[in-house]
C-alpha atoms as a PDB file:
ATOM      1  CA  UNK A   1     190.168 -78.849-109.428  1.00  0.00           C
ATOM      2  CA  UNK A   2     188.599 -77.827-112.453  1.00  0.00           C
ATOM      3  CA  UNK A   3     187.103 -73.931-112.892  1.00  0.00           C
ATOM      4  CA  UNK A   4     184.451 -72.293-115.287  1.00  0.00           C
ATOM      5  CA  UNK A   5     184.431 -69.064-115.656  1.00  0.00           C
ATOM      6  CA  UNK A   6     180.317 -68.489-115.828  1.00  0.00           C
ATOM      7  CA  UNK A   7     178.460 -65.718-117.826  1.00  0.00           C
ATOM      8  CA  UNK A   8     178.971 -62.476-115.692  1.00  0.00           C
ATOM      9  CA  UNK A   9     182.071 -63.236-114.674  1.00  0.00           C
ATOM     10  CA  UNK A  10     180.895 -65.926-111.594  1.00  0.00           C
ATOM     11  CA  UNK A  11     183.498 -68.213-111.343  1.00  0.00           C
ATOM     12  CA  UNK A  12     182.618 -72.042-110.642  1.00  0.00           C
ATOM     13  CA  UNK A  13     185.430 -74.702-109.632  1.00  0.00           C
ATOM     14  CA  UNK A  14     184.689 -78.240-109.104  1.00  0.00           C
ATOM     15  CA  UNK A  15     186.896 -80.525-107.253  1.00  0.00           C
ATOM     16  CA  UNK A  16     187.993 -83.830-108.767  1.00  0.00           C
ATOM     17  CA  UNK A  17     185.931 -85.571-106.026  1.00  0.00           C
ATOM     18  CA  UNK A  18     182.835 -83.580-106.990  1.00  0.00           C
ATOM     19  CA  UNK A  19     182.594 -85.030-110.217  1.00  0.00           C
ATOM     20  CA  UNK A  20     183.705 -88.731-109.331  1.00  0.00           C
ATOM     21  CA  UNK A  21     180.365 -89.646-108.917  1.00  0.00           C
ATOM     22  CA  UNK A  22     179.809 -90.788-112.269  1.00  0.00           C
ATOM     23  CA  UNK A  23     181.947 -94.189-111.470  1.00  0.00           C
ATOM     24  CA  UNK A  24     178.454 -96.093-110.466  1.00  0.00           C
ATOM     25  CA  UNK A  25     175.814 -94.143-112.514  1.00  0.00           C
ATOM     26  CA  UNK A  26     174.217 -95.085-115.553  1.00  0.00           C
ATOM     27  CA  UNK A  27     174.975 -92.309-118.491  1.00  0.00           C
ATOM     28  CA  UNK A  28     173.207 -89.673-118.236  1.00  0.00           C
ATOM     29  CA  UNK A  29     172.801 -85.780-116.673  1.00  0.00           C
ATOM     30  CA  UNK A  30     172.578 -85.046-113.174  1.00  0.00           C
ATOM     31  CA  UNK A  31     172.701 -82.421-110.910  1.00  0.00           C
ATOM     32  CA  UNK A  32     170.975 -80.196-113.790  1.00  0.00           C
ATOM     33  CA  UNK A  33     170.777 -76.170-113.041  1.00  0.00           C
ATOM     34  CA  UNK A  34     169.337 -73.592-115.261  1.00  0.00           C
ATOM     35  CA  UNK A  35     172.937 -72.698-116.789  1.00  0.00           C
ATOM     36  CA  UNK A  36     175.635 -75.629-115.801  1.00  0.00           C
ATOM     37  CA  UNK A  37     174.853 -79.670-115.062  1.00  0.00           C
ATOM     38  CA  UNK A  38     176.631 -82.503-114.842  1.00  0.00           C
ATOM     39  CA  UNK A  39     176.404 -85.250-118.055  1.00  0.00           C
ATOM     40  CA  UNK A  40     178.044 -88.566-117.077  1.00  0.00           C
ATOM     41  CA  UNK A  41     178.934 -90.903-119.931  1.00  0.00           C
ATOM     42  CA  UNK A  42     180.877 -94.371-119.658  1.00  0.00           C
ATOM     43  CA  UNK A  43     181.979 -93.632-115.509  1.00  0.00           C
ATOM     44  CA  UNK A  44     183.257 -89.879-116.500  1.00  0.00           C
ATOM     45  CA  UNK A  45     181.726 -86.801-115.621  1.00  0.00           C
ATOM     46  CA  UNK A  46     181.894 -83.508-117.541  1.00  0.00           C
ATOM     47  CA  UNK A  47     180.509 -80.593-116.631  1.00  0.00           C
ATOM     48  CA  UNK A  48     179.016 -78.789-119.138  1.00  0.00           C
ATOM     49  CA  UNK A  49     177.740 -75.044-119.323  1.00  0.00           C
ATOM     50  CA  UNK A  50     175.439 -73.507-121.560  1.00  0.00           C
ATOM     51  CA  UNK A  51     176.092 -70.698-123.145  1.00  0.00           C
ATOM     52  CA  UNK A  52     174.924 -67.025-122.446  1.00  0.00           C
ATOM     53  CA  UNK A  53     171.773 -67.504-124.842  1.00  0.00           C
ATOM     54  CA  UNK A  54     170.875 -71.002-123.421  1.00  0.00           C
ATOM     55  CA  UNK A  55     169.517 -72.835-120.685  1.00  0.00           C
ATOM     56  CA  UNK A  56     169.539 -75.987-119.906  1.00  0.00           C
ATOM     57  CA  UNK A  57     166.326 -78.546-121.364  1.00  0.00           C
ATOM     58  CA  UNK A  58     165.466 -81.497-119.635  1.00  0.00           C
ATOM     59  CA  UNK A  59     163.384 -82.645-122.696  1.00  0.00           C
ATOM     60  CA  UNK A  60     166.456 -83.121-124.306  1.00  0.00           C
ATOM     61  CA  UNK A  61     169.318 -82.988-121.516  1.00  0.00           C
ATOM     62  CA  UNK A  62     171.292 -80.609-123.300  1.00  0.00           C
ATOM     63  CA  UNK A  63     171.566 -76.811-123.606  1.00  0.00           C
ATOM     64  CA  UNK A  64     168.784 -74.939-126.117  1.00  0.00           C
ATOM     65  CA  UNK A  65     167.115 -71.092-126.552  1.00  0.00           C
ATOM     66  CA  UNK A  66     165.484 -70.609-123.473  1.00  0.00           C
ATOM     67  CA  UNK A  67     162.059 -70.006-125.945  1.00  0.00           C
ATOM     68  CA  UNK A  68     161.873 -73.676-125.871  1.00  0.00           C
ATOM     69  CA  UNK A  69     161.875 -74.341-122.205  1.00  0.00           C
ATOM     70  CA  UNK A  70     159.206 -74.400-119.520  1.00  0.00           C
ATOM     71  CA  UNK A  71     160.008 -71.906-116.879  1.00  0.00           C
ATOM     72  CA  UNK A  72     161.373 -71.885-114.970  1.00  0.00           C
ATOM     73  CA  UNK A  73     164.936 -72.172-116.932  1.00  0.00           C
ATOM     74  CA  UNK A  74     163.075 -70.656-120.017  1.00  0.00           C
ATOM     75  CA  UNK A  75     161.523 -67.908-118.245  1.00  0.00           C
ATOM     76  CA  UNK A  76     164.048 -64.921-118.468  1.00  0.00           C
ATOM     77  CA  UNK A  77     162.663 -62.469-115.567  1.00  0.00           C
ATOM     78  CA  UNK A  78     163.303 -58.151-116.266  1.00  0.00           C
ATOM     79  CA  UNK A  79     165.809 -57.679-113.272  1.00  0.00           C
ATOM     80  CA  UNK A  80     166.248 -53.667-114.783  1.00  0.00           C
ATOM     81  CA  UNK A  81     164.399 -51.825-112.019  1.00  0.00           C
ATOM     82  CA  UNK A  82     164.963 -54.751-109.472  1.00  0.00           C
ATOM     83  CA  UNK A  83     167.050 -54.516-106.443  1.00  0.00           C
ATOM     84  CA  UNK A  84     170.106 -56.544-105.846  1.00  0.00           C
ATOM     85  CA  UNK A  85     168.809 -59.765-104.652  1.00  0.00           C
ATOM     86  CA  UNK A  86     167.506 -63.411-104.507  1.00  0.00           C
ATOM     87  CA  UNK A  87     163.459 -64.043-104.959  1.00  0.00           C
ATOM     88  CA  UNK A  88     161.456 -66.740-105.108  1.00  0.00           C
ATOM     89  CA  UNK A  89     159.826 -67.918-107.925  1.00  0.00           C
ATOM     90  CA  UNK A  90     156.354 -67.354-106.602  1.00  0.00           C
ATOM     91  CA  UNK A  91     154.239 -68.726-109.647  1.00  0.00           C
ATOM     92  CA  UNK A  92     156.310 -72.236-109.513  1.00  0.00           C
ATOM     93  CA  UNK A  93     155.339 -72.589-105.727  1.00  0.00           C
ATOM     94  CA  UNK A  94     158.750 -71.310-104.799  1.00  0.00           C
ATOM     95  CA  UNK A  95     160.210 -74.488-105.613  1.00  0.00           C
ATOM     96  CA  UNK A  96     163.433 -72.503-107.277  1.00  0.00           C
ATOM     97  CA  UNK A  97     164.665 -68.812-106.814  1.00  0.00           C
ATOM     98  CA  UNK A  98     166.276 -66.269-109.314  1.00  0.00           C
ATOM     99  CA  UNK A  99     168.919 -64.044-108.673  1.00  0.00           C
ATOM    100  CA  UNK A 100     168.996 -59.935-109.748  1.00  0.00           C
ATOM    101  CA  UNK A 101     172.297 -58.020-109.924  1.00  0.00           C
ATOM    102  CA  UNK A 102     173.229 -54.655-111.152  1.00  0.00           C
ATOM    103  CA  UNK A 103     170.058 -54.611-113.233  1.00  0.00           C
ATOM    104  CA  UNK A 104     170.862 -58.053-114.534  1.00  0.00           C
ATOM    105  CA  UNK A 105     168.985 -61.274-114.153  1.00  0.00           C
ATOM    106  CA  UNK A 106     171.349 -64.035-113.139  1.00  0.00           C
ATOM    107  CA  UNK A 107     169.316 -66.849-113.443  1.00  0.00           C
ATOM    108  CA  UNK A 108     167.189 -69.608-111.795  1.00  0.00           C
ATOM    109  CA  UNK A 109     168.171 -71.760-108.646  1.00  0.00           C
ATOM    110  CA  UNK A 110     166.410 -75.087-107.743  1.00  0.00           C
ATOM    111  CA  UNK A 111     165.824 -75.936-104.351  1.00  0.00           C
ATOM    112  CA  UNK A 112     166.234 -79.283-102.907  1.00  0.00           C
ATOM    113  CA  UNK A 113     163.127 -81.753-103.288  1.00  0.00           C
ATOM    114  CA  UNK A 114     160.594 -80.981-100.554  1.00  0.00           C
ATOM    115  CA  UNK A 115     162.346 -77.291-100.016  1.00  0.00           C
ATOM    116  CA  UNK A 116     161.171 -74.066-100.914  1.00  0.00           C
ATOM    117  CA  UNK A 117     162.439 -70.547-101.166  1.00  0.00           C
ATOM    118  CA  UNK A 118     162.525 -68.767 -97.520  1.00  0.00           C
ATOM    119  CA  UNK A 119     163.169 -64.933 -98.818  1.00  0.00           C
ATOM    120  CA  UNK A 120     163.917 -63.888 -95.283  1.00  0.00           C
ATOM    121  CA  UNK A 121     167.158 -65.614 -94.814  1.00  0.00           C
ATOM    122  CA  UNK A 122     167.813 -66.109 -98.247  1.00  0.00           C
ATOM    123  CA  UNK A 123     167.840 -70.378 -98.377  1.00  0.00           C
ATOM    124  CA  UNK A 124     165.740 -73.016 -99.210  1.00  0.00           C
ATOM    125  CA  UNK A 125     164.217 -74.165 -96.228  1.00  0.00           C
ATOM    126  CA  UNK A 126     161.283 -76.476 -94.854  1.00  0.00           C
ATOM    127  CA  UNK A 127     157.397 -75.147 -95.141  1.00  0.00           C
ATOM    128  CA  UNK A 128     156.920 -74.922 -92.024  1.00  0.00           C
ATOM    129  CA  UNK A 129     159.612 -72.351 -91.251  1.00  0.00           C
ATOM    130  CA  UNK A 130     158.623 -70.205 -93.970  1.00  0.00           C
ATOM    131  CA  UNK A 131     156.157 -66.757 -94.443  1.00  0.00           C
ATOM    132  CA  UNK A 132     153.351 -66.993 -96.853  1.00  0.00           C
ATOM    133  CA  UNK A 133     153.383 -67.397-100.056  1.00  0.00           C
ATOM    134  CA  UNK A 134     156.054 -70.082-100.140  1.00  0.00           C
ATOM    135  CA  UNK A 135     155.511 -71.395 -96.614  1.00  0.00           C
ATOM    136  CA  UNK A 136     152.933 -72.247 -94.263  1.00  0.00           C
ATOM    137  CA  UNK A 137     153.408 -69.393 -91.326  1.00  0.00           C
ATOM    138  CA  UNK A 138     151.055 -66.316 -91.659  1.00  0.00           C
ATOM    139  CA  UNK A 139     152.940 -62.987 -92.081  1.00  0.00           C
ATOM    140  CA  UNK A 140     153.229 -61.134 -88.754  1.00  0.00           C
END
């Protein structure tokens, strides 16, 4: 098992199996999140992290200053007066989410393809089960 220690002290560990997956891929990055993704090269995977400045940029699969990437990894959101939380990212169709702790924005989230952001029980979740703005069901 391999572990990152993350910017604000989140710890991520990936199991051996996790990052296997590289054996029948072509090189390249996958699995790609704001702050950590996956870059396979010749069958082995490495998982790379940005660092605290950075994102990550698909225009150039690597990590960069957030200044040069579209939002939502390059859109650093003022989590100061904020509570404690997870919230859709409204103005991307609530496609991703970004997290708020202690003051301190954590970062954006991607939801699966097809998912949005369901605030209410705090996952990505189907339209159809979901309150407006992100989903399809009026508020009560």
């Amino acid at each position: 098992m391999r572990c990152l220690l993350l910017p604000f002290l989140a710890l991520l560990c990936v199991s051996a199996e996790a990052v296997m997956f590289c054996d029948d891929k072509p090189d390249g990055v996958y699995e790609p999140g704001c702050k950590v993704f996956t870059r396979c090269t010749n069958g082995t995977a490495t998982v790379v992290e940005c660092g605290i400045d950075e994102v990550y940029n698909p225009l150039i699969e690597d990590c960069d200053d957030p200044k040069n990437v579209a939002p939502p990894c390059g859109h650093i959101i003022d989590c100061s007066l904020t509570p404690d939380g997870h919230y859709a990212d409204i103005g991307l169709g609530c496609h991703s989410y970004y997290t708020c702790n202690g003051g301190v924005f954590l970062g954006h989230n991607f939801c699966p393809v097809g998912l949005v952001y369901n605030e209410e029980v705090g996952v990505c979740d189907w339209e159809h089960n979901v309150y407006e703005p992100c989903g399809i069901l009026p508020r009560p």
